[in-house]
C-alpha atoms as a PDB file:
ATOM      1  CA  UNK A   1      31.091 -18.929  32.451  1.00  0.00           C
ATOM      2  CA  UNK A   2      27.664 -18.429  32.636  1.00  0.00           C
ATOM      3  CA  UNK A   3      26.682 -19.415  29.088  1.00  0.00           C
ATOM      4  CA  UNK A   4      28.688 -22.668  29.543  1.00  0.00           C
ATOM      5  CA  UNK A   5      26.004 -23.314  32.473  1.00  0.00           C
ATOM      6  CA  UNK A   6      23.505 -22.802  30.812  1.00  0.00           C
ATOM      7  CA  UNK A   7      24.471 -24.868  27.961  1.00  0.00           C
ATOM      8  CA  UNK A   8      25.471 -27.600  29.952  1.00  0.00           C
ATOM      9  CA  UNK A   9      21.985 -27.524  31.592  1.00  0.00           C
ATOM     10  CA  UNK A  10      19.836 -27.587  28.870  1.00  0.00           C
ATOM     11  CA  UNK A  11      21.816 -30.716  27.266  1.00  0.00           C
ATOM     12  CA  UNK A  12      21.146 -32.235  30.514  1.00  0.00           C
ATOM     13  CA  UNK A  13      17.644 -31.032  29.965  1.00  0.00           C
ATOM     14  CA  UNK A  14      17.025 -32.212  26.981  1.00  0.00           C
ATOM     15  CA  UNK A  15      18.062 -36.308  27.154  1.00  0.00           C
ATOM     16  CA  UNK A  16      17.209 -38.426  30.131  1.00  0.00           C
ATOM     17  CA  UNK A  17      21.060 -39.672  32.082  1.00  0.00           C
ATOM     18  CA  UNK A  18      21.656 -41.879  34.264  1.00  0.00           C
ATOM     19  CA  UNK A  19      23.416 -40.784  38.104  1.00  0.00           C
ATOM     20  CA  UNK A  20      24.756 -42.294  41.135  1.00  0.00           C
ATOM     21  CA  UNK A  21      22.633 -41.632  43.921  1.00  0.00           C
ATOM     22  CA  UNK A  22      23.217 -41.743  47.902  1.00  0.00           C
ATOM     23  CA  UNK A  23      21.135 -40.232  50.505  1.00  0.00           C
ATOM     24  CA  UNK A  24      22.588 -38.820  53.886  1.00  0.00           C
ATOM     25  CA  UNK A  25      20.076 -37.611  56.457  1.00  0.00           C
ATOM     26  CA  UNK A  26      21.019 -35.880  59.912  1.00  0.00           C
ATOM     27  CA  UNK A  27      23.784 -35.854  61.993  1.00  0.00           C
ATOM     28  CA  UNK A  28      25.846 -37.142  58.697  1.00  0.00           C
ATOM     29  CA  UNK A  29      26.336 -33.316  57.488  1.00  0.00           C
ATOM     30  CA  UNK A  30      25.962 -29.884  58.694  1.00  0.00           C
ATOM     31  CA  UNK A  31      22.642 -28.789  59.002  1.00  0.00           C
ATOM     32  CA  UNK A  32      23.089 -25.849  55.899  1.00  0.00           C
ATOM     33  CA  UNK A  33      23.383 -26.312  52.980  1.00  0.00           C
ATOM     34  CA  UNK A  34      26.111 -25.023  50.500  1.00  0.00           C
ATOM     35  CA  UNK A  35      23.350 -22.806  48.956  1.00  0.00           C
ATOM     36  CA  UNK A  36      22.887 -21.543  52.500  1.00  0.00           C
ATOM     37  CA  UNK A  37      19.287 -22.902  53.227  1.00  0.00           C
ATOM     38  CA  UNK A  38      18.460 -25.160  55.823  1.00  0.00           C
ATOM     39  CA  UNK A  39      18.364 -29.116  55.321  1.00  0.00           C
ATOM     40  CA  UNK A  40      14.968 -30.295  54.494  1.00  0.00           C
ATOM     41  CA  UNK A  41      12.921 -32.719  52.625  1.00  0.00           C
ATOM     42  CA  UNK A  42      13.349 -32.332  48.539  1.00  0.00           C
ATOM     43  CA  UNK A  43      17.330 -30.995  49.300  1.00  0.00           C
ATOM     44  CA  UNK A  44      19.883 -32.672  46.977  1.00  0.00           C
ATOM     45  CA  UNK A  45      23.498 -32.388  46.921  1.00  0.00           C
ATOM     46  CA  UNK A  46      25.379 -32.646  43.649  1.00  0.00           C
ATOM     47  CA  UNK A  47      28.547 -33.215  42.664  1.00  0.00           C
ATOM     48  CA  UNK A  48      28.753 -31.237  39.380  1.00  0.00           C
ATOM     49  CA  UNK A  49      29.778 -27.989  39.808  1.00  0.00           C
ATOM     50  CA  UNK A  50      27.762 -26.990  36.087  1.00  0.00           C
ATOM     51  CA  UNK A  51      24.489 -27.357  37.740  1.00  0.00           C
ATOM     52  CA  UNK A  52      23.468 -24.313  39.285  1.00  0.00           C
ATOM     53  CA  UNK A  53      21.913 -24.253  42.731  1.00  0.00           C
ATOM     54  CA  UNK A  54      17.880 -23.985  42.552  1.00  0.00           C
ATOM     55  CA  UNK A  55      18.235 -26.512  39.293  1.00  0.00           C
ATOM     56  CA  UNK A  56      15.265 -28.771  40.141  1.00  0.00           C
ATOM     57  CA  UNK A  57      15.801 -32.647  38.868  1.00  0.00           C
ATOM     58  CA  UNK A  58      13.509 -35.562  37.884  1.00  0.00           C
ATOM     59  CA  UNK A  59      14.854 -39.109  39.122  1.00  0.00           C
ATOM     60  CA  UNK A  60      13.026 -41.923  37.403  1.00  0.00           C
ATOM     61  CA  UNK A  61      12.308 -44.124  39.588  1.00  0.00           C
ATOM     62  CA  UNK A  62      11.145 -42.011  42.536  1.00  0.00           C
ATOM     63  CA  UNK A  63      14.108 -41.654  45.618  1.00  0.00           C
ATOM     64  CA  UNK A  64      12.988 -42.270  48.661  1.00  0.00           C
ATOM     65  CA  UNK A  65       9.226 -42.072  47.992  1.00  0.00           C
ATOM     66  CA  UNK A  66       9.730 -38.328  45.920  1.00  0.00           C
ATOM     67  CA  UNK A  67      10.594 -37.440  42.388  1.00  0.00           C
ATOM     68  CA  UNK A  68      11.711 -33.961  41.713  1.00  0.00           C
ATOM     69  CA  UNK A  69      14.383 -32.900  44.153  1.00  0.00           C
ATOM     70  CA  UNK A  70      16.207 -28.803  44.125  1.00  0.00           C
ATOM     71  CA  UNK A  71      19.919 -28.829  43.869  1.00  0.00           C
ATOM     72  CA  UNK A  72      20.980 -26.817  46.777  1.00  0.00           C
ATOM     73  CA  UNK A  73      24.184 -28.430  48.257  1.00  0.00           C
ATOM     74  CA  UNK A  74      27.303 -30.256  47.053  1.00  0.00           C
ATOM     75  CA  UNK A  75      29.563 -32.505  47.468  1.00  0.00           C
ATOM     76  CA  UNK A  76      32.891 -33.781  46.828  1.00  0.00           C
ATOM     77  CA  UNK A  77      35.447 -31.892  45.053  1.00  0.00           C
ATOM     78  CA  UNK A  78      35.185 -33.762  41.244  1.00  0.00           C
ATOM     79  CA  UNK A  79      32.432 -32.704  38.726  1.00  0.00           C
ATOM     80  CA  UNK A  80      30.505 -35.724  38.010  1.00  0.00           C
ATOM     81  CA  UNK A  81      27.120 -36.054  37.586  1.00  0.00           C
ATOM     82  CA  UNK A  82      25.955 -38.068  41.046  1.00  0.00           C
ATOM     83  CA  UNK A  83      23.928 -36.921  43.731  1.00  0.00           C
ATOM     84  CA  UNK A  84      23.131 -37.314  47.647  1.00  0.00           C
ATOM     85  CA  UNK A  85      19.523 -36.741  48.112  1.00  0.00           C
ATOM     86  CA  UNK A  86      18.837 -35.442  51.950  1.00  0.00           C
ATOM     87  CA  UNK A  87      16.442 -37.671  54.143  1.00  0.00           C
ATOM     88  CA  UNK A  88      15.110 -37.062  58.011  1.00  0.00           C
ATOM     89  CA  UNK A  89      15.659 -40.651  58.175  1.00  0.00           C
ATOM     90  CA  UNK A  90      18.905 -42.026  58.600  1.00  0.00           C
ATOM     91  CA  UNK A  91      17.713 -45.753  58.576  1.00  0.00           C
ATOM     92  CA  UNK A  92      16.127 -44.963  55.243  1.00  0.00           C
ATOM     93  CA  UNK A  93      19.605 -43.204  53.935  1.00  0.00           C
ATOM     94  CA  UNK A  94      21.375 -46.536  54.754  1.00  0.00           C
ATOM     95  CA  UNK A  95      18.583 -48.829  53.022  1.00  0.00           C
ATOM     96  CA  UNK A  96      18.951 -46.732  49.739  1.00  0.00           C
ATOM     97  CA  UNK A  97      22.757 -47.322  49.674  1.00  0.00           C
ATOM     98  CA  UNK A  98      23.865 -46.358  46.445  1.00  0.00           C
ATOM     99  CA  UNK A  99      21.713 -47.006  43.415  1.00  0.00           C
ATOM    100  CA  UNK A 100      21.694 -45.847  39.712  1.00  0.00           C
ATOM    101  CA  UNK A 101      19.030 -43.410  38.818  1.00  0.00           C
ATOM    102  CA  UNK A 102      17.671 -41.929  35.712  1.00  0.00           C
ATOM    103  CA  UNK A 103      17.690 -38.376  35.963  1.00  0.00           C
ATOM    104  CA  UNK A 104      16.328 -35.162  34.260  1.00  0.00           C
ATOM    105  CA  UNK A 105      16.964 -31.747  34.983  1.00  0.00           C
ATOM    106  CA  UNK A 106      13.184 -30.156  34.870  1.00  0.00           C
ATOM    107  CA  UNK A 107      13.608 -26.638  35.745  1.00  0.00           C
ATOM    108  CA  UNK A 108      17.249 -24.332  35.868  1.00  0.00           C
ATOM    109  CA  UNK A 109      17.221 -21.476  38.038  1.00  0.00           C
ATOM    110  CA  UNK A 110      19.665 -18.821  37.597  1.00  0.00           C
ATOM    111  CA  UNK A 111      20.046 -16.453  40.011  1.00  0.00           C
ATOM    112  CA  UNK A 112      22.572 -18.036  41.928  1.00  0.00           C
ATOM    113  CA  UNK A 113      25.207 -20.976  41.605  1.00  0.00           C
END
């Protein structure tokens, strides 16, 4: 199981993809993550269940002013690759709506998933 993760990963790794991205801010989720950390700035949720928590990812353009975001919560039940980046502002969260992102994934972590 592991090795599959890690291979699926480093493919992401290595060629820029494109993602479904929402935003949800507070009051719109708990306030822990599935990871077990604490909401903050630079949280996103994913979807796929093959990249591990701590997995840090590129969007191009930035998201809501940042870049690089840490996979530390999910979503949904399916394993596609979208993602809900977390945002202290939910007036921002509804202004992003939904948008198509390029994505990389820049650094995997492994301890956990």
């Amino acid at each position: 199981m592991r090795t599959a993760l890690l291979a699926t990963v480093g493919a992401l790794a290595a060629s820029p993809t494109t993602a479904l991205v929402t935003s949800y801010c507070p009051g719109s989720s708990g306030e822990i993550t599935a990871s077990g950390e604490h909401v903050h700035a630079g949280i996103v949720a994913t979807e796929s269940r093959s990249i591990p928590f701590g997995t840090r990812i590129r969007f191009t353009p930035a998201v809501l002013g940042r870049r690089v975001y840490r996979v530390e919560d999910r979503m949904g039940l399916g394993d596609a690759a979208s993602f809900d980046v977390w945002t202290a502002s939910c007036s921002r969260a509804i202004a992003w709506g939904i948008r198509h992102v390029r994505f990389t994934v820049t650094y995997p972590r492994h301890h956990h998933s």
